[in-house]
Protein backbone atom coordinates (compact mmCIF):
# COMPACT_ATOMS: atom_id res chain seq x y z
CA UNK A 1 -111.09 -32.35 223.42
CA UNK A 2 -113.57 -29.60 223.68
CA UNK A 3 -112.39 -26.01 222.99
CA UNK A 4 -114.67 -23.11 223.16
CA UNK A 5 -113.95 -19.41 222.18
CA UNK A 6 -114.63 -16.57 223.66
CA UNK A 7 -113.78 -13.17 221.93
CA UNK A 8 -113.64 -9.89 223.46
CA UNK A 9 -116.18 -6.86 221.60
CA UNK A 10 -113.02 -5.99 219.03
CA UNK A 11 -113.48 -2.08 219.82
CA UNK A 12 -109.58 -1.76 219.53
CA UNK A 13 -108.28 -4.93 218.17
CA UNK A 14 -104.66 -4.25 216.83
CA UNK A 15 -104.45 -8.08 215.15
CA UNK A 16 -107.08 -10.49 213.44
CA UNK A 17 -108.50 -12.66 215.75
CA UNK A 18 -110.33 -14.73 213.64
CA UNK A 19 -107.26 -15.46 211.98
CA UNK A 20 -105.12 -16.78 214.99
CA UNK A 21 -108.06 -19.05 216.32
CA UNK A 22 -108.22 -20.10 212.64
CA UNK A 23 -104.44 -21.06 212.28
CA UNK A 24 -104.91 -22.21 216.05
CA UNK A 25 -108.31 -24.96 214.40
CA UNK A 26 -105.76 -25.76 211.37
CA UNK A 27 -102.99 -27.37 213.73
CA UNK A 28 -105.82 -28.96 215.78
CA UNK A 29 -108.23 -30.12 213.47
CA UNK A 30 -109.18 -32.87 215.47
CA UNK A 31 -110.80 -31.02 218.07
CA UNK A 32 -114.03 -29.56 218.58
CA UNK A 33 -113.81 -26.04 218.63
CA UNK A 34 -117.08 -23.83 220.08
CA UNK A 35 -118.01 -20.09 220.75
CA UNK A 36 -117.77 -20.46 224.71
CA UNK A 37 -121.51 -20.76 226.11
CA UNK A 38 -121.77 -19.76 230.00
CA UNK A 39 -122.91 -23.23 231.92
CA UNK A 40 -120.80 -25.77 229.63
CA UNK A 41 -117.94 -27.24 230.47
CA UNK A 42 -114.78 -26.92 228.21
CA UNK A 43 -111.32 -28.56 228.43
CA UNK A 44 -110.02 -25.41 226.91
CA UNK A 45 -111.22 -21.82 226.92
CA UNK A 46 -109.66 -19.50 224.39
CA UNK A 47 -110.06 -16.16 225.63
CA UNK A 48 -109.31 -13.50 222.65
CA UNK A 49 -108.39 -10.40 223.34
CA UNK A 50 -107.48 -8.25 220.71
CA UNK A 51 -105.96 -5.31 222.67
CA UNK A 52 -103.89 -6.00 226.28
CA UNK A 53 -106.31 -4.60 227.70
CA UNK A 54 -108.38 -7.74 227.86
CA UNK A 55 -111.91 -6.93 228.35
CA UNK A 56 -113.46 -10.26 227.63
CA UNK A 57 -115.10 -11.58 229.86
CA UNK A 58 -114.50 -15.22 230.81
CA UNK A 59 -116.00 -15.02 234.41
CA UNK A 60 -118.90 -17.40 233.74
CA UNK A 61 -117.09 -20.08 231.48
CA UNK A 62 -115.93 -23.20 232.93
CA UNK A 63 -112.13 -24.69 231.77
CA UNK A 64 -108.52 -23.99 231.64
CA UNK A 65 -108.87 -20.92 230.34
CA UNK A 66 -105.47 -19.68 227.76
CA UNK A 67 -105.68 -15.74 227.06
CA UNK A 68 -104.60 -14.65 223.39
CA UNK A 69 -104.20 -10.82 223.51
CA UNK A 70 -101.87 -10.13 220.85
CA UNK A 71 -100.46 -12.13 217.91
CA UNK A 72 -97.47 -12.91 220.43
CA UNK A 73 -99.14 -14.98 221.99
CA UNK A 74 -100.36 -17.35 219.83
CA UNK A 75 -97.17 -19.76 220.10
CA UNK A 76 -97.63 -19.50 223.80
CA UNK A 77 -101.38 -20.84 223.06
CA UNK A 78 -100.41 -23.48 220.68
CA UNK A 79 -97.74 -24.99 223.32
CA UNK A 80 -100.12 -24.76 225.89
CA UNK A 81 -102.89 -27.04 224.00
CA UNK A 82 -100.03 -29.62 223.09
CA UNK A 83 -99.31 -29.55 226.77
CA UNK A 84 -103.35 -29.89 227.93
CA UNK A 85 -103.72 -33.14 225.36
CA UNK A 86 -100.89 -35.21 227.45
């Protein structure tokens, strides 16, 4: 499964994003993970947002996208990838 990544600019991050995609690449190391390039095709888009105010834009990428915008919701990601792989 192809995952890309697409992070917002981290003006007014209040977590480490880096570090949830990176515990999010340790449970699926089998997976190709990305940073999201407009035109390709993804199964999965991680949009990461470090603030809820969720500036990134994800307009031009193509996949289910799953928004991360605080540490909260990185169990909500995780299920949501198990759930994508069946």
């Amino acid at each position: 499964m192809n995952i890309g990544i697409k992070y917002c600019g981290g003006c007014n991050s209040i977590f480490d994003r880096i570090e949830i995609v990176n515990k999010i690449k340790k449970i699926f190391k089998e997976e190709n993970f990305e940073y999201a390039k407009e035109g390709d095709s993804y199964d999965i888009v991680l949009v990461v947002n470090g603030c809820t105010r969720a500036c990134a834009d994800h307009s031009a990428l193509k996949g289910h996208k799953i928004f991360i915008n605080s540490e909260s919701d990185f169990q909500k990601a995780v299920n949501l990838i198990y759930e994508h792989k069946k």
